[in-house]
Protein backbone atom coordinates (compact mmCIF):
# COMPACT_ATOMS: atom_id res chain seq x y z
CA UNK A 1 -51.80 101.00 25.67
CA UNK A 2 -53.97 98.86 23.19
CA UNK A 3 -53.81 94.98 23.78
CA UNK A 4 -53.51 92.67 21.67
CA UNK A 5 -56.81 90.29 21.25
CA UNK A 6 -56.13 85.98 21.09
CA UNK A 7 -59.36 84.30 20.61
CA UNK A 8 -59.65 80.84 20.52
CA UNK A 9 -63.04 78.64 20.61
CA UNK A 10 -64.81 76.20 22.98
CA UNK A 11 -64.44 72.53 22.15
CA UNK A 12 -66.87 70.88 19.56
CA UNK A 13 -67.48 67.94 17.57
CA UNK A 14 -67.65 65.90 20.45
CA UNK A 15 -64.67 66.92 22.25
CA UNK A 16 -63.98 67.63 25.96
CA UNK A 17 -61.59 70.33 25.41
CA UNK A 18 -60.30 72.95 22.31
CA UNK A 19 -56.28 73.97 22.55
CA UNK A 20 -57.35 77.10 21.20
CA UNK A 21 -59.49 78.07 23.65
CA UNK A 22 -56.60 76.58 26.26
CA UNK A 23 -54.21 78.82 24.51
CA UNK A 24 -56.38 82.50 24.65
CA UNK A 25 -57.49 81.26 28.61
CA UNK A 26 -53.57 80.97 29.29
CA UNK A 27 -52.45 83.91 27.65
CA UNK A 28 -55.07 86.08 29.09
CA UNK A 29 -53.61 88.44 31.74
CA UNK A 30 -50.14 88.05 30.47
CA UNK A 31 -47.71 90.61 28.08
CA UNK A 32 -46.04 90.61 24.60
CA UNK A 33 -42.68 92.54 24.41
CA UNK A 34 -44.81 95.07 27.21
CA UNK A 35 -47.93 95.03 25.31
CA UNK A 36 -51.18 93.09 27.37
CA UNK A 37 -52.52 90.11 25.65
CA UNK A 38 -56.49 89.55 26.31
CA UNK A 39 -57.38 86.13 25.76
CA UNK A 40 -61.07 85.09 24.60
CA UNK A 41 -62.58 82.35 24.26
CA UNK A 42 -66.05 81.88 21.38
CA UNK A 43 -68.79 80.04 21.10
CA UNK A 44 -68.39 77.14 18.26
CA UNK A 45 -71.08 78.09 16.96
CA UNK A 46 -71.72 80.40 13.63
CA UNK A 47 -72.93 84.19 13.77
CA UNK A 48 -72.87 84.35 18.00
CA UNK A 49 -69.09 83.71 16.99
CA UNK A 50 -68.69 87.13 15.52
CA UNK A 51 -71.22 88.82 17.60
CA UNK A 52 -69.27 87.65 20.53
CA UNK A 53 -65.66 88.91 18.74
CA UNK A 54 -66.84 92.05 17.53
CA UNK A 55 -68.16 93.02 21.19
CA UNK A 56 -64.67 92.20 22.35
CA UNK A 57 -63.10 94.27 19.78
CA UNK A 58 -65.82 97.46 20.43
CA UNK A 59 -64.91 97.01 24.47
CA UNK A 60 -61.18 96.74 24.38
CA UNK A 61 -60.48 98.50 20.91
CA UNK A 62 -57.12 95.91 20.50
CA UNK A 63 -54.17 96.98 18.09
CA UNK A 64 -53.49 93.57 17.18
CA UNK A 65 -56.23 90.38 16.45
CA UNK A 66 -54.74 86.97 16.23
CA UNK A 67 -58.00 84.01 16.20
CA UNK A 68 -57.10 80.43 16.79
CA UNK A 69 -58.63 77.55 16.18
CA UNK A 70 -58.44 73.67 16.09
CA UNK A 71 -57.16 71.39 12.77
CA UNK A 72 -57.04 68.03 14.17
CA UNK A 73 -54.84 66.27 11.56
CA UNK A 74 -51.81 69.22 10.78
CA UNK A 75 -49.05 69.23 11.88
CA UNK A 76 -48.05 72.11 14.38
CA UNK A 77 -49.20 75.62 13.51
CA UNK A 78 -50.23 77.27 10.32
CA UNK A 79 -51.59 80.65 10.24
CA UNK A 80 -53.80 81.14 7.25
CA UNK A 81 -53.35 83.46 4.40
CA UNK A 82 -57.25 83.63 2.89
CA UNK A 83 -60.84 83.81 4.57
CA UNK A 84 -63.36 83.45 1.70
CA UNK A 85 -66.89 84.38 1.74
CA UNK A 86 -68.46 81.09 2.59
CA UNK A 87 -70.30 78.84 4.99
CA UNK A 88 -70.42 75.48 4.27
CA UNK A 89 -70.44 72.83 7.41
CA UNK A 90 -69.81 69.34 7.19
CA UNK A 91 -71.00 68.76 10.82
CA UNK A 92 -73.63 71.03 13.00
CA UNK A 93 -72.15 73.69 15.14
CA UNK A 94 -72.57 73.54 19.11
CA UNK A 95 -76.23 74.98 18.05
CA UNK A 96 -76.99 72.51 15.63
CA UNK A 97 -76.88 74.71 12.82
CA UNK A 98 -75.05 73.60 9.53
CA UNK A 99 -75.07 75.98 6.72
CA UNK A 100 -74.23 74.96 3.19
CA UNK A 101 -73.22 77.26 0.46
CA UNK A 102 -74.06 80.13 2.71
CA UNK A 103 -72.17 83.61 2.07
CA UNK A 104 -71.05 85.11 5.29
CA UNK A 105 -71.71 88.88 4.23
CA UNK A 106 -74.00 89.11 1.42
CA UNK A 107 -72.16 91.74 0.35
CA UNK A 108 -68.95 91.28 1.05
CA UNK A 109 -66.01 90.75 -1.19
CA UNK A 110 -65.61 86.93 -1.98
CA UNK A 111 -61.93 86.74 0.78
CA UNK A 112 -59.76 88.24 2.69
CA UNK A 113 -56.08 88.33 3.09
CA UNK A 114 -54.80 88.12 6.60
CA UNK A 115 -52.58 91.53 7.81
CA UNK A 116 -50.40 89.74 9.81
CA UNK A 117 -46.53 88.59 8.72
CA UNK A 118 -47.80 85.26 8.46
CA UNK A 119 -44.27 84.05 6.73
CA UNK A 120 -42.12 85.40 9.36
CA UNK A 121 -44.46 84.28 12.06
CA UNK A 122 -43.72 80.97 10.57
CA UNK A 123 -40.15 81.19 9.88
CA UNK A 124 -39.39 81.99 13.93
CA UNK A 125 -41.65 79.28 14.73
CA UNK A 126 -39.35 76.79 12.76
CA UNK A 127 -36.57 78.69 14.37
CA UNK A 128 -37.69 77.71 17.77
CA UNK A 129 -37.84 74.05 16.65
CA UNK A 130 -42.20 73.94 16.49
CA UNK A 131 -43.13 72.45 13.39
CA UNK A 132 -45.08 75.03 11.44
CA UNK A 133 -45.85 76.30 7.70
CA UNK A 134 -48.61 78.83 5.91
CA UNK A 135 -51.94 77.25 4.77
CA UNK A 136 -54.00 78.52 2.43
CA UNK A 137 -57.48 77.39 3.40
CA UNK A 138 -59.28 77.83 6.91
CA UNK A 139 -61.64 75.57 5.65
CA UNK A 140 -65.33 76.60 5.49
CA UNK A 141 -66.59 75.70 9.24
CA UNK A 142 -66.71 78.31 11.98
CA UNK A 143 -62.92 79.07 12.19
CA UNK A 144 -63.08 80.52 8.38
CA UNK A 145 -65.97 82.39 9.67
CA UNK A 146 -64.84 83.94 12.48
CA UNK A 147 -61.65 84.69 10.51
CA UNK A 148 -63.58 86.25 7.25
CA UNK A 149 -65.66 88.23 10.00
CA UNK A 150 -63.23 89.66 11.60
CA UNK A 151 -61.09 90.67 8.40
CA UNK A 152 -64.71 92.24 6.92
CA UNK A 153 -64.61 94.28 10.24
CA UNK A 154 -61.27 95.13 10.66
CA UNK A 155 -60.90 96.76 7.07
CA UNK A 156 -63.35 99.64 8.66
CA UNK A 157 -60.84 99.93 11.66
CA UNK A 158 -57.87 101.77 10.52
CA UNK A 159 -54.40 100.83 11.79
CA UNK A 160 -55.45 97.48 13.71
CA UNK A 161 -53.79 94.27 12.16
CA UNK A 162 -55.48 90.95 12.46
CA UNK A 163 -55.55 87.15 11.02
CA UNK A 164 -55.84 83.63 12.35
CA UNK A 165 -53.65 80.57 12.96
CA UNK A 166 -54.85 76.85 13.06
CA UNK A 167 -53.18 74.87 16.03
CA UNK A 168 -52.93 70.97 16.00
CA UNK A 169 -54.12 68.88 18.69
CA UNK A 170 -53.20 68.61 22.40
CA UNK A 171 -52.11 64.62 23.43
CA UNK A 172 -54.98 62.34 23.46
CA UNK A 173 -57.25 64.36 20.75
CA UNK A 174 -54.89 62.07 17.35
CA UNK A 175 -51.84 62.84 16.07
CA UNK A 176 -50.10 65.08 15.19
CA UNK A 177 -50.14 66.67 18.91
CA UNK A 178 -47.96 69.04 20.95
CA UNK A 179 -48.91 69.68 24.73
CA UNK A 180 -50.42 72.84 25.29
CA UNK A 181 -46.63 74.50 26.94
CA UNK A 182 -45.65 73.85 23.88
CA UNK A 183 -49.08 75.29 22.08
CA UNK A 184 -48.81 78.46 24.45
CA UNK A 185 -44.92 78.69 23.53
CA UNK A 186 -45.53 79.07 19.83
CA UNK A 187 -48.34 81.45 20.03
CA UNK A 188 -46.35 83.81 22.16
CA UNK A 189 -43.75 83.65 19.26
CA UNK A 190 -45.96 83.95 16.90
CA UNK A 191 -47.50 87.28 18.62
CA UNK A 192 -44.47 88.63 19.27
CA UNK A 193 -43.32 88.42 15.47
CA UNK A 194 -46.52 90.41 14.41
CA UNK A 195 -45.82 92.98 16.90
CA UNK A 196 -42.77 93.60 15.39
CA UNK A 197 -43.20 93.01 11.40
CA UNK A 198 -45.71 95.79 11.08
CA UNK A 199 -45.03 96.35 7.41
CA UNK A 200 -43.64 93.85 4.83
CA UNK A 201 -43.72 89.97 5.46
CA UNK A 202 -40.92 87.90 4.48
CA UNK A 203 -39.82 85.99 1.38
CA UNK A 204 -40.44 82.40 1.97
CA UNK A 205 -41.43 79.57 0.11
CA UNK A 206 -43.90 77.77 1.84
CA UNK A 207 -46.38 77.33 -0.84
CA UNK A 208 -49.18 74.21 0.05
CA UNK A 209 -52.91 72.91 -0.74
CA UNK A 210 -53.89 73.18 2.85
């Protein structure tokens, strides 16, 4: 059976520790409705980020792609609807790099649209009582890279769905925070909803800047 792939990323930006890379470490060995869930974690740093995610996705060939990362500020969860075509860093990566005004793929197409039911995934999340809503910018550090990345390469892979949610800080990191049981919760919602919306999304409105 093909998995399903949960990346998350290494802590930057001077933190000790990255909920998203928490939440793919904890979910990594475990099952969605049957289906095994590998759990990676990527460098914070841009271009080894999608080297490292598109070796995972040559090796275990996954049905389903869903990339966290960290938005220290929002509220909850909010997958993202749009990866566009740009690299533009307001701090250094974990290699000191910071690219400004740098397109991703040269050639490329100037975004993406995420595959996955973001609306419903949202909707059950609110259902289980996490605070959650769509956003509609990943911003333009390595998060929106590694999510334009992996769209660009998953539009060559017929049949495998993929996209990327934003989590909001563990306790300790600023507010708003939920503790990572409560992280790993709404990710295995969230997973499970994709599974089984493999066609239309819902009709929701949940229209917002970020």
């Amino acid at each position: 059976m093909k998995p399903i792939l949960v990346t998350g990323f290494e802590p930057f930006g001077g933190d000790r520790i990255n909920p998203s890379g928490e939440v793919a470490q904890a979910l990594h060995g475990s099952a969605i409705d049957g289906v095994p869930v590998i759990g990676l974690v990527l460098p914070c740093v841009f271009g080894a980020a999608l080297h490292t995610l598109r070796a995972a996705l040559a090796a275990h060939r996954p049905q389903l792609v869903l990339a966290l990362g960290l938005a220290a500020g929002r509220e909850g969860f909010t997958p993202e609807r749009i990866a566009i075509n740009r690299d533009d860093a307001r701090i250094p990566d974990n290699a000191g790099a910071q690219p400004i005004d740098r397109p991703i793929a040269a050639r490329g197409p100037a975004a993406h649209f995420s595959t996955l039911p973001i609306k419903a995934m949202v909707a059950a999340l609110r259902d289980a009582g996490h605070p959650a809503g769509v956003s509609n910018s990943a911003g333009t550090f390595v998060c929106n890279h590694v999510f334009y990345g992996l769209m660009q390469t998953l539009a060559r892979q017929r049949g495998v769905r993929g996209g990327f949610m934003h989590l909001c800080a563990l306790p300790g990191q600023g507010e708003p925070a939920l503790p990572l049981a409560a992280l790993v919760e709404g990710v295995r919602i969230a997973l499970a909803v994709a599974m089984r919306h493999r066609d239309a999304d819902i009709a929701l409105a949940d229209g917002r800047i970020d």
